[in-house]
Protein backbone atom coordinates (compact mmCIF):
# COMPACT_ATOMS: atom_id res chain seq x y z
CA UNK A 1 53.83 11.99 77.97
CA UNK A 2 57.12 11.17 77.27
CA UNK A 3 59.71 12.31 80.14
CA UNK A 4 63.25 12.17 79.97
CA UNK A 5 66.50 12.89 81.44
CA UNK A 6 68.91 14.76 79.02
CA UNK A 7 72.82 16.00 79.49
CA UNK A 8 73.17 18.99 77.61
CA UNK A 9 76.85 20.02 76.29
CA UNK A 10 76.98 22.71 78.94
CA UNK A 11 76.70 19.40 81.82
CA UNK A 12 73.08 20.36 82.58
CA UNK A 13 71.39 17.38 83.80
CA UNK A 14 67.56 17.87 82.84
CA UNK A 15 64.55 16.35 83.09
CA UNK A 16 61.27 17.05 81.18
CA UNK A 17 58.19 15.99 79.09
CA UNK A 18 59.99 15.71 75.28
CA UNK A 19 58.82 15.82 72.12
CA UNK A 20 60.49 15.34 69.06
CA UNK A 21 61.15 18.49 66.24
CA UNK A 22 61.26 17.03 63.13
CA UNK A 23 61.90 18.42 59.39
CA UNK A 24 60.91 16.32 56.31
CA UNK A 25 58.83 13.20 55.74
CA UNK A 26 59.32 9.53 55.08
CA UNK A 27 62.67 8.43 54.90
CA UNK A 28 64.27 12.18 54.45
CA UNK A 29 62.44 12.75 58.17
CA UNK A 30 65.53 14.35 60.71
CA UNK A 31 65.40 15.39 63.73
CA UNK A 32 66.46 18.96 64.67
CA UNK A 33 65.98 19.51 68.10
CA UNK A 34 63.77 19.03 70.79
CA UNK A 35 60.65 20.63 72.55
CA UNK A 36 60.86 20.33 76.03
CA UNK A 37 57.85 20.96 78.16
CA UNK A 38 58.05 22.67 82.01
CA UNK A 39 62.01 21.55 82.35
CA UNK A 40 63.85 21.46 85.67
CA UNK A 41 67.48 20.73 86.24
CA UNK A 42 68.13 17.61 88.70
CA UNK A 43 70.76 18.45 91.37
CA UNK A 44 72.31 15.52 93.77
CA UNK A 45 73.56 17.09 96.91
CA UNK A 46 74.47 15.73 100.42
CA UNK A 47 76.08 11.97 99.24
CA UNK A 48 75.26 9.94 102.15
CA UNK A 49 78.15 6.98 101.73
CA UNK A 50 77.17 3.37 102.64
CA UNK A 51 77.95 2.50 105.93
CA UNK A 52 77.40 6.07 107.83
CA UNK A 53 74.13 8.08 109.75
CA UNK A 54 72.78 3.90 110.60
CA UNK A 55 72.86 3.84 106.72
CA UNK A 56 74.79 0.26 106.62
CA UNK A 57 73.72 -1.05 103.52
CA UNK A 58 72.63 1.69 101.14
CA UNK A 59 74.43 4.83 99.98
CA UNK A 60 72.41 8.13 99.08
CA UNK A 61 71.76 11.58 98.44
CA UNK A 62 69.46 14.43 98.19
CA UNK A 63 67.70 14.72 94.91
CA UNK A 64 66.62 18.76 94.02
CA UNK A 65 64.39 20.00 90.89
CA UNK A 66 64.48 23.56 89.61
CA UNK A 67 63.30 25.09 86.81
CA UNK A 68 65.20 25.64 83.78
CA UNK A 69 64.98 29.12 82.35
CA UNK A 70 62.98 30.22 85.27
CA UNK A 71 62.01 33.64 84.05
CA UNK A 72 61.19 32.20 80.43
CA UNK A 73 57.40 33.11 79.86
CA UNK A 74 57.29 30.16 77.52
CA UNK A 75 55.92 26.60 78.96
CA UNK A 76 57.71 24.31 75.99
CA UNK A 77 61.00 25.74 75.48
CA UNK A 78 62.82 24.42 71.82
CA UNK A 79 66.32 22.69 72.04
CA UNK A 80 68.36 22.30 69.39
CA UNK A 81 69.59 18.79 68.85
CA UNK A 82 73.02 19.14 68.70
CA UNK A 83 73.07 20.50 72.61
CA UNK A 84 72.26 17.05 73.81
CA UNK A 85 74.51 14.67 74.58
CA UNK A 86 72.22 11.89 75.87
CA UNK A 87 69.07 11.15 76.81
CA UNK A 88 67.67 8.07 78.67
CA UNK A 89 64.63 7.14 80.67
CA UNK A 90 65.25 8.41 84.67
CA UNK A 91 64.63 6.05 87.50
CA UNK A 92 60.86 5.63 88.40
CA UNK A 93 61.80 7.63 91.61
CA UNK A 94 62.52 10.77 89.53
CA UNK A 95 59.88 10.60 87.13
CA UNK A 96 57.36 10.55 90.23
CA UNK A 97 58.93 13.31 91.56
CA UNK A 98 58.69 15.10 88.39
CA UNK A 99 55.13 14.28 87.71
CA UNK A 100 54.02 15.06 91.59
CA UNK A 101 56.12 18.19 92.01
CA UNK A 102 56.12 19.71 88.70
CA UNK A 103 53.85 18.34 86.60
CA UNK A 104 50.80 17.94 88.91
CA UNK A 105 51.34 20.69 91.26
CA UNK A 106 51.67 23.43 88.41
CA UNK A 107 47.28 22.03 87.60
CA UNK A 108 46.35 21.91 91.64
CA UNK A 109 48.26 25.47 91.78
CA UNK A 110 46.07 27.13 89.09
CA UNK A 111 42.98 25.43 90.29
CA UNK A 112 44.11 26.91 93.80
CA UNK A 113 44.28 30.36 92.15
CA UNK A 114 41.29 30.06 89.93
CA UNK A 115 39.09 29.15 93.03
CA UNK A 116 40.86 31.93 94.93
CA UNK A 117 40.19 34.51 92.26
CA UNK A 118 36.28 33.69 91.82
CA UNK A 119 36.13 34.08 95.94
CA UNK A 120 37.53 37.60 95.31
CA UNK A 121 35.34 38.57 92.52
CA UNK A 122 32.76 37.54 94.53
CA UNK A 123 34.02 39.20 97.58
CA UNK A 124 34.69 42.74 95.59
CA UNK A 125 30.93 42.34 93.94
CA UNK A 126 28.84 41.98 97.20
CA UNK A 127 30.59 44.70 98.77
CA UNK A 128 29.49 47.53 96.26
């Protein structure tokens, strides 16, 4: 698992499990975009400025995930290369916000709704 933060041309600020799409091997090997699994854009809102709310020491704000390309039905969406600006590691309080509420609660969702649908079934078969 690789997870970055990216700015894309269009000032997107996203964050997302990378991988690498590559053409060519050995030292003719390029890179020609990038394959970005379950991406969310990060939104700051609410600064909090140092000094106010009993806040004396630290500044702050509100740190939002949604998903990018929310109606996509794809799960690893391709990016060509020459939409990103940058791309560094995010602070470890983002990338455990990412893997809780993205990453992790995507599996316990669909064990949630596997578990619910076998209840059903069952439900639906005892009844006839």
């Amino acid at each position: 698992m690789t997870i970055k933060l990216m700015l894309f041309k269009s000032g997107e600020d996203i964050i997302a499990d990378v991988s690498e799409m590559c053409v060519g091997e050995g030292d003719d090997r390029r890179v020609i975009g990038y394959r970005l699994e379950k991406p969310c854009i990060v939104k700051m809102c609410n600064p909090v400025p140092a000094g106010e709310e009993g806040n004396e020491k630290r500044a702050g704000f509100e740190v939002s995930l949604f998903p990018w390309m929310p109606l996509s039905a794809e799960v690893n969406i391709p990016v060509p290369s020459d939409w990103l600006v940058t791309m560094v590691e995010p602070i470890p309080k983002l990338t455990q916000m990412y893997i809780e509420d993205v990453l992790t609660y995507d599996k316990r969702k669909e064990g949630t709704e596997d578990n619910q649908n076998d209840s059903a079934d069952e439900q639906s078969d005892t009844g006839q």
